[in-house]
N, C-alpha and C. Protein backbone atom coordinates (compact mmCIF):
# COMPACT_ATOMS: atom_id res chain seq x y z
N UNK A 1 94.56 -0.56 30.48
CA UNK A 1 93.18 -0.67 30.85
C UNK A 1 93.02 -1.42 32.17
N UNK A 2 93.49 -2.68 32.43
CA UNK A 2 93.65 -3.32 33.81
C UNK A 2 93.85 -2.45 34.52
N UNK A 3 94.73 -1.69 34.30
CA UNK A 3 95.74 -0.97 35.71
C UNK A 3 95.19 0.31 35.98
N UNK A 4 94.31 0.50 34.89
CA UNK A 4 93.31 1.55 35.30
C UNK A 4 92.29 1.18 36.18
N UNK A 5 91.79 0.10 36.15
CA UNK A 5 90.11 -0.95 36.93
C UNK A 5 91.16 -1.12 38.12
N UNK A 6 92.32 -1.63 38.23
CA UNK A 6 92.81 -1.87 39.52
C UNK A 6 93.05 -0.86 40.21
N UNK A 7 93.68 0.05 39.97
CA UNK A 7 93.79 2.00 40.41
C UNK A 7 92.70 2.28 41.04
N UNK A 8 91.24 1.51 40.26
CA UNK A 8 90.20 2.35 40.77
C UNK A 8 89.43 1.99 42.01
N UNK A 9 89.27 2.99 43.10
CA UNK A 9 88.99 2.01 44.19
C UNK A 9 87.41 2.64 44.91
N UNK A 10 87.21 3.04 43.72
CA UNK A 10 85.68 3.68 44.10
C UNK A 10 85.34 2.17 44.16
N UNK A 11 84.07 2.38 45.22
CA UNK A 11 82.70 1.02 45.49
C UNK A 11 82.02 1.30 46.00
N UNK A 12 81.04 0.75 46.05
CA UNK A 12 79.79 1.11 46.86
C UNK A 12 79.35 1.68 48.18
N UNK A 13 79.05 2.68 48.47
CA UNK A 13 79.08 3.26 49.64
C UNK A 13 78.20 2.91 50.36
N UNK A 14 78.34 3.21 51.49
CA UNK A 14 77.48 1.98 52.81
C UNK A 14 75.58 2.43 52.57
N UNK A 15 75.41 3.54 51.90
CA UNK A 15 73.92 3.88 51.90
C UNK A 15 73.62 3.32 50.62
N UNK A 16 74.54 2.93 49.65
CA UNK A 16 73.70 1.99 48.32
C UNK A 16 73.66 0.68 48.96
N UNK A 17 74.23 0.45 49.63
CA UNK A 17 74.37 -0.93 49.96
C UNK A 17 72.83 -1.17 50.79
N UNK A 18 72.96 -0.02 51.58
CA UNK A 18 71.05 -0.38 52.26
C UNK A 18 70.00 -0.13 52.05
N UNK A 19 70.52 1.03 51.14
CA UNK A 19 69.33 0.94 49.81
C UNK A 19 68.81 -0.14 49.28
N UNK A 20 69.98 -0.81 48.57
CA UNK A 20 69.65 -2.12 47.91
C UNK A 20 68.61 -3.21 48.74
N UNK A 21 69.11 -3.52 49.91
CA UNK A 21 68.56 -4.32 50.90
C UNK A 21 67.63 -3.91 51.38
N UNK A 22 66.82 -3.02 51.72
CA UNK A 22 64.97 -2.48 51.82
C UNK A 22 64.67 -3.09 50.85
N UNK A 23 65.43 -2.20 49.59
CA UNK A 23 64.22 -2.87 48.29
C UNK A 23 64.23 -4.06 48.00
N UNK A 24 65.00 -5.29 48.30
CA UNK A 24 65.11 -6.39 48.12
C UNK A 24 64.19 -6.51 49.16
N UNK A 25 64.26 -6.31 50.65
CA UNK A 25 63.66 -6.21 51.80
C UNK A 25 62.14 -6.48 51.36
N UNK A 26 61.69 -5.25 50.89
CA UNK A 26 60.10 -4.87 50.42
C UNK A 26 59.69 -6.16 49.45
N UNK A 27 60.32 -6.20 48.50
CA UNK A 27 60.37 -7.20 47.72
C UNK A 27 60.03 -8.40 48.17
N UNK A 28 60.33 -9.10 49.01
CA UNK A 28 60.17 -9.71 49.45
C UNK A 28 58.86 -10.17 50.55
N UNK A 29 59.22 -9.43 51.41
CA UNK A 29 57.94 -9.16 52.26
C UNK A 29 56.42 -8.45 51.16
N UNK A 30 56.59 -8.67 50.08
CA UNK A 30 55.52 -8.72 49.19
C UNK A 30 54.96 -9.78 48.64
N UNK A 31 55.94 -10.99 48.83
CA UNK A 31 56.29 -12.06 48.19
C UNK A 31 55.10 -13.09 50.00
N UNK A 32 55.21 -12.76 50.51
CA UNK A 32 54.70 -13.62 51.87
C UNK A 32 53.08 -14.26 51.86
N UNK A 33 52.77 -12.90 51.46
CA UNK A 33 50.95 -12.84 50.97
C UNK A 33 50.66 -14.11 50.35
N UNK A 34 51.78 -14.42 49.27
CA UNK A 34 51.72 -15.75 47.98
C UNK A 34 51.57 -16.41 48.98
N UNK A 35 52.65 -16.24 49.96
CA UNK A 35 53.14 -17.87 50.46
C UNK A 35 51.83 -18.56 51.29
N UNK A 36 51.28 -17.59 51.69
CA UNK A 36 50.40 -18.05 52.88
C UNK A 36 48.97 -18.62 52.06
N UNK A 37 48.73 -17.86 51.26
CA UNK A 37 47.65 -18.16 50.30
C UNK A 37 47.99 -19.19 49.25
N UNK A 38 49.08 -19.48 49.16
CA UNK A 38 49.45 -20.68 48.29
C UNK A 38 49.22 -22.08 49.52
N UNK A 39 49.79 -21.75 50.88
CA UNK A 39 49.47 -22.73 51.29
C UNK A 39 48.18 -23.26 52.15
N UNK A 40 46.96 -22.34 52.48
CA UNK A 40 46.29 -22.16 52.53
C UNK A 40 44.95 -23.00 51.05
N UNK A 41 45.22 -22.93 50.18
CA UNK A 41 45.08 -23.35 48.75
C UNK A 41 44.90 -24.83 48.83
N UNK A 42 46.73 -24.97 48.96
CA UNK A 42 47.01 -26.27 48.92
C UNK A 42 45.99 -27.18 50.40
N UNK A 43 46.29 -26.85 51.19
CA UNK A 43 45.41 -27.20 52.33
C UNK A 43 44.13 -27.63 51.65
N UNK A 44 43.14 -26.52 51.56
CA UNK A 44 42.07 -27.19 50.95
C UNK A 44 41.60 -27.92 49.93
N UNK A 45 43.03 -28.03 48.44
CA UNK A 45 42.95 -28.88 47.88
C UNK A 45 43.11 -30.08 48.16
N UNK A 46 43.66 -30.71 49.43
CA UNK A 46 44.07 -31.94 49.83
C UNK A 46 42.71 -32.43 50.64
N UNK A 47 41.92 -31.59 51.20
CA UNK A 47 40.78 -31.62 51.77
C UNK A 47 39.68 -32.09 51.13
N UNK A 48 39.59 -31.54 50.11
CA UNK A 48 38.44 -31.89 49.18
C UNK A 48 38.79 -33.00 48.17
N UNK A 49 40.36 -33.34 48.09
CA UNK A 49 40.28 -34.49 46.94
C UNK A 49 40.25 -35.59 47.81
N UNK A 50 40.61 -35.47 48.89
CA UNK A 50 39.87 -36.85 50.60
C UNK A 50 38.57 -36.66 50.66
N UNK A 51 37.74 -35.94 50.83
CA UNK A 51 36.10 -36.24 50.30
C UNK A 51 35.61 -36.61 49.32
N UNK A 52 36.22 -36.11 48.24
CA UNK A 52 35.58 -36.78 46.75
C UNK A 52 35.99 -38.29 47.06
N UNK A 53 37.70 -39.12 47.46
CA UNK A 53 37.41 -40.10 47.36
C UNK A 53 36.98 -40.97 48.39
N UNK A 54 36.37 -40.41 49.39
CA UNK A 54 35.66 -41.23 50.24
C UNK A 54 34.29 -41.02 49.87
N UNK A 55 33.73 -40.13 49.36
CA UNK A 55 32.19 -40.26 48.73
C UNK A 55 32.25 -41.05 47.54
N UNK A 56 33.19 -41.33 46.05
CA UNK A 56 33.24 -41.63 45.41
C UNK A 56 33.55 -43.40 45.54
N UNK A 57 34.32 -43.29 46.48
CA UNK A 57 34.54 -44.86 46.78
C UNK A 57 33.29 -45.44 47.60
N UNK A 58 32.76 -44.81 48.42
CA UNK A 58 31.74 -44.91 49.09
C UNK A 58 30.41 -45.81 47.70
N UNK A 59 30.02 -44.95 47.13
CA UNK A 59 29.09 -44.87 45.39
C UNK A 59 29.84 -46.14 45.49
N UNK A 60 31.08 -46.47 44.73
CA UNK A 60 31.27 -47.57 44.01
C UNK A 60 30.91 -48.64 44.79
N UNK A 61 31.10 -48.66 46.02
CA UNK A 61 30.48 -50.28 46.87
C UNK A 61 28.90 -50.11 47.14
N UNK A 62 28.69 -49.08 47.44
CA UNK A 62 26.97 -49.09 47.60
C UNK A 62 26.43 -49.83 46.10
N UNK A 63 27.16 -49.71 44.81
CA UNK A 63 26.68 -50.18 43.60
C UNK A 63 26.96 -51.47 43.46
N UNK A 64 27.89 -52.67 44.03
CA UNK A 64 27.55 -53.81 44.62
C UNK A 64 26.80 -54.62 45.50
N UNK A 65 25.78 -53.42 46.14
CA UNK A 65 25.37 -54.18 47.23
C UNK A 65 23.68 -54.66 46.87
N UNK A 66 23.37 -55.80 47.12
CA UNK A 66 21.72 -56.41 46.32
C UNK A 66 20.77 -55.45 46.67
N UNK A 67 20.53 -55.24 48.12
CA UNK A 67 19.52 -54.66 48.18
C UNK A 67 19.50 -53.69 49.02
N UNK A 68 18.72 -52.78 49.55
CA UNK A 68 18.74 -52.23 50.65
C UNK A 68 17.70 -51.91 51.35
N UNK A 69 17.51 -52.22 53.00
CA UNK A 69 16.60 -52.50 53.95
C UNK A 69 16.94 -51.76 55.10
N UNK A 70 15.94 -50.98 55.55
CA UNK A 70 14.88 -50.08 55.13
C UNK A 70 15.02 -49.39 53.56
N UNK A 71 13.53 -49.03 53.42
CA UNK A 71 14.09 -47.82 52.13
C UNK A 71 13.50 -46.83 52.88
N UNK A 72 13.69 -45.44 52.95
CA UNK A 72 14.60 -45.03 52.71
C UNK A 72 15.74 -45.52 53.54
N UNK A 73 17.04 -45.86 52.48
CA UNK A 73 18.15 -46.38 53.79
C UNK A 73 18.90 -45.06 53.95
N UNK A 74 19.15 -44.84 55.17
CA UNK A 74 19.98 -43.73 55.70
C UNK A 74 20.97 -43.91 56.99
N UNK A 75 22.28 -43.61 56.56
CA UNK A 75 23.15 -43.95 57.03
C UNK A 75 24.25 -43.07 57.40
N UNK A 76 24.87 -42.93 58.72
CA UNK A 76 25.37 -41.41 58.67
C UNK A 76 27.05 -42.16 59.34
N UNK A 77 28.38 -41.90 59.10
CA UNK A 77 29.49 -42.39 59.65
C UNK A 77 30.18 -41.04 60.41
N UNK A 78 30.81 -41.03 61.40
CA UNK A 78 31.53 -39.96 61.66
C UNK A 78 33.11 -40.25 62.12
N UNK A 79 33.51 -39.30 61.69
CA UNK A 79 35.16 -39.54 62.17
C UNK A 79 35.84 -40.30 60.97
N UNK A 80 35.70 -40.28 59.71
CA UNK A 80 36.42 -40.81 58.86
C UNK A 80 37.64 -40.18 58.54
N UNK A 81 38.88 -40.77 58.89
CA UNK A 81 40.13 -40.02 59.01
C UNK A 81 40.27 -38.88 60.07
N UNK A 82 39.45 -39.04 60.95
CA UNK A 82 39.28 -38.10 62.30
C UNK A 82 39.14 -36.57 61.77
N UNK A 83 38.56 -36.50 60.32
CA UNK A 83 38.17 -35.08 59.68
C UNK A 83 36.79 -35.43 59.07
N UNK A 84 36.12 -36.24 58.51
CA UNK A 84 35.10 -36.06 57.86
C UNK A 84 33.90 -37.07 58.12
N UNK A 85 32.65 -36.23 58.12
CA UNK A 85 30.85 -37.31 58.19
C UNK A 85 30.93 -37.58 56.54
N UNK A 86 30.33 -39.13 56.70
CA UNK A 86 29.57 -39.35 55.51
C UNK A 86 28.20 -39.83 55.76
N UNK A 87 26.96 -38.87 54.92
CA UNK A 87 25.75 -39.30 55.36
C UNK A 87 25.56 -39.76 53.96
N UNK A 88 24.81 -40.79 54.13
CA UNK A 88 24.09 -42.11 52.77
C UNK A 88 22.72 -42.14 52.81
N UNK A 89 22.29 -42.10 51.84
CA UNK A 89 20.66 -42.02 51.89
C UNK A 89 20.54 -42.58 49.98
N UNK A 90 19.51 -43.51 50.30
CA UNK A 90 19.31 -44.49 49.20
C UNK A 90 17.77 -44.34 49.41
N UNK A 91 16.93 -43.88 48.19
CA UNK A 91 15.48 -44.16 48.24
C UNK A 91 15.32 -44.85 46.47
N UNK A 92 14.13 -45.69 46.71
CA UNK A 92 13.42 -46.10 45.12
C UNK A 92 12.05 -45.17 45.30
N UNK A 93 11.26 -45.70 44.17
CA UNK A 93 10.42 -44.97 43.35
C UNK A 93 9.05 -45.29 44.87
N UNK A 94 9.57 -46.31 45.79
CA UNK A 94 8.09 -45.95 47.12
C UNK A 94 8.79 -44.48 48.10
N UNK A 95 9.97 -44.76 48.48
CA UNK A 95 10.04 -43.52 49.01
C UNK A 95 10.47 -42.19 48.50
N UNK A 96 10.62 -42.33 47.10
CA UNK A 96 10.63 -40.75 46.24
C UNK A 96 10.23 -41.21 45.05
N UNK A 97 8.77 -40.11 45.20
CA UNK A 97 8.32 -40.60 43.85
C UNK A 97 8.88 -40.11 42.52
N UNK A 98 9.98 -39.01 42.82
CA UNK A 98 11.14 -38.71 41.42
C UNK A 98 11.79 -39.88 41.41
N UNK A 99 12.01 -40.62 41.65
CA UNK A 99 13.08 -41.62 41.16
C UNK A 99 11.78 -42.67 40.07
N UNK A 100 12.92 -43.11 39.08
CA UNK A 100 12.05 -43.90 37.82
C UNK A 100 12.05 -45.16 38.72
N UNK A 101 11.18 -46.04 38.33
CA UNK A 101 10.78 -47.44 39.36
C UNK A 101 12.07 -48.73 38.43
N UNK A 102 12.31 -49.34 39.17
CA UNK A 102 13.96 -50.26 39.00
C UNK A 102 14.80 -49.94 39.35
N UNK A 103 14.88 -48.47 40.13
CA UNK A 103 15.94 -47.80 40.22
C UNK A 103 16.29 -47.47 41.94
N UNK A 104 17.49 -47.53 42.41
CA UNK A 104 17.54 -46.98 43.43
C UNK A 104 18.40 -45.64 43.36
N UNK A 105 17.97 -44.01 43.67
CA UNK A 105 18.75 -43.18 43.95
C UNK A 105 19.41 -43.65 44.97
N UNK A 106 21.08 -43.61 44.74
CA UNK A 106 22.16 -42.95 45.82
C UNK A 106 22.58 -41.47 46.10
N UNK A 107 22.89 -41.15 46.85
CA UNK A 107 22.90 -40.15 47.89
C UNK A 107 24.55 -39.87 48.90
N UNK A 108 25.71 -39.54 48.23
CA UNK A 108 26.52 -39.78 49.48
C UNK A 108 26.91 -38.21 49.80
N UNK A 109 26.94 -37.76 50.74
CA UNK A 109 27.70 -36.26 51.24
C UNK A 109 28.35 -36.76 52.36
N UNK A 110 29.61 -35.96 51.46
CA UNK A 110 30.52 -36.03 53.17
C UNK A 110 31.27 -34.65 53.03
N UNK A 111 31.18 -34.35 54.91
CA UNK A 111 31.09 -32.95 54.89
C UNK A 111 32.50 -32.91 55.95
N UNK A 112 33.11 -31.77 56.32
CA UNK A 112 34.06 -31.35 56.92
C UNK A 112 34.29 -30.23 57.63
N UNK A 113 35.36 -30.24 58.60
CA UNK A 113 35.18 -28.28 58.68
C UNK A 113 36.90 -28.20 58.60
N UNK A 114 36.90 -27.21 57.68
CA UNK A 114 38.37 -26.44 57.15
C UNK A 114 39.01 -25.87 58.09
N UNK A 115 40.42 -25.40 58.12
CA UNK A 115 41.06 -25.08 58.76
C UNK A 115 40.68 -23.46 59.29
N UNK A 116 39.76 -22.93 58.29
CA UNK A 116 39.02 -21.60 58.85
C UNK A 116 38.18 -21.62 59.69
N UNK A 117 37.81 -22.77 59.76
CA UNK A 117 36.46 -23.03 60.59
C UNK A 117 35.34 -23.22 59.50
N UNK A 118 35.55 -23.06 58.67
CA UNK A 118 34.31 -23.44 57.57
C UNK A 118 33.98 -24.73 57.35
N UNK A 119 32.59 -24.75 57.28
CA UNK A 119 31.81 -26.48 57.09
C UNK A 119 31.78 -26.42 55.62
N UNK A 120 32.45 -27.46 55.01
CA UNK A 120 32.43 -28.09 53.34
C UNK A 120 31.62 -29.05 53.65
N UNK A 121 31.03 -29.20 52.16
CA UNK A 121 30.75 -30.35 51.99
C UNK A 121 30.88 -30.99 50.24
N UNK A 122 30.83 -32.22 50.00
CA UNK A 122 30.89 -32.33 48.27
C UNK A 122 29.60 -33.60 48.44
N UNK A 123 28.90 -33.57 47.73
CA UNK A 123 27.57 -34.62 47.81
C UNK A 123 28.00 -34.88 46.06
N UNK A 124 27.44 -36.65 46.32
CA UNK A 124 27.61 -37.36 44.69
C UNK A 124 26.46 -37.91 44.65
N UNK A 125 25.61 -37.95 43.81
CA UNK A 125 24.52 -39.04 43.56
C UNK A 125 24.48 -39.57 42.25
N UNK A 126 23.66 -40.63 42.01
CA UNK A 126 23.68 -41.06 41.11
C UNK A 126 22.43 -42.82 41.39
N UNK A 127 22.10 -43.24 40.32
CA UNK A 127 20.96 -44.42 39.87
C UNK A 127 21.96 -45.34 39.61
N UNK A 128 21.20 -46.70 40.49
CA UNK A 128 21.41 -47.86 40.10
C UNK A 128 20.43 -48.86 39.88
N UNK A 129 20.60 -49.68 39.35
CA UNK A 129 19.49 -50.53 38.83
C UNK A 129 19.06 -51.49 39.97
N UNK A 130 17.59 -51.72 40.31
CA UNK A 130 17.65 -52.52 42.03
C UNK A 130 17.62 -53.63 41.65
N UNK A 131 17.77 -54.30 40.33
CA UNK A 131 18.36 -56.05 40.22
C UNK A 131 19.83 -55.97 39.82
N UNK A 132 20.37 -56.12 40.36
CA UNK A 132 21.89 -56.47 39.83
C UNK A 132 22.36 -57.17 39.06
């Protein structure tokens, strides 16, 4: 049986061989689409979880602070991480009469523009009590 497999000297002839390699070829170059859109993806996931925590961290110190002067307070930063505005806007129950009275609405959006050229933005609000 060996000496039969060694005898035998058939193999692959040069057109299976490039056969094989297109279709691996194709295969592949099917496979690219992922890549670009996977990283594309990832891009804007890293984008938007840097706005949530600069709006979100933003909220948590505005909710230490006693008071705020003017009302409406409005406050706009630019260039945070040389990618993103954060605009702040704080009103009570004199300058919006939806807000319940003790209360100050917060207000933070911070906005961006994506690597498409598209303007994001993620806005958080939320009530705090105006005696601390």
């Amino acid at each position: 049986m060996l000496r039969r497999i060694l005898r035998n000297k058939e193999g692959f002839t040069l057109i299976e061989v490039l056969m094989a390699m297109i279709i691996l070829t194709i295969g592949l170059l099917g496979l690219a689409p992922l890549m670009v859109t996977s990283m594309t993806g990832n891009s804007f996931a890293h984008e938007l979880t840097s706005a949530n925590i600069i709006a979100s961290d933003y909220i948590e110190n505005l909710k230490t602070v006693p008071s705020f002067s003017p009302i409406p307070f409005i406050e706009t930063t630019n260039n945070i991480d040389n990618k993103y505005t954060r605009q702040t806007r704080v009103d009570d129950s004199t300058s919006d009469g939806s807000v319940p009275a003790g209360l100050y609405w917060i207000q933070v959006t911070v906005s961006w523009t994506d690597q498409q050229g598209i303007v994001r933005s993620v806005s958080y609000d939320t009530y705090r009590s105006i005696t601390l």
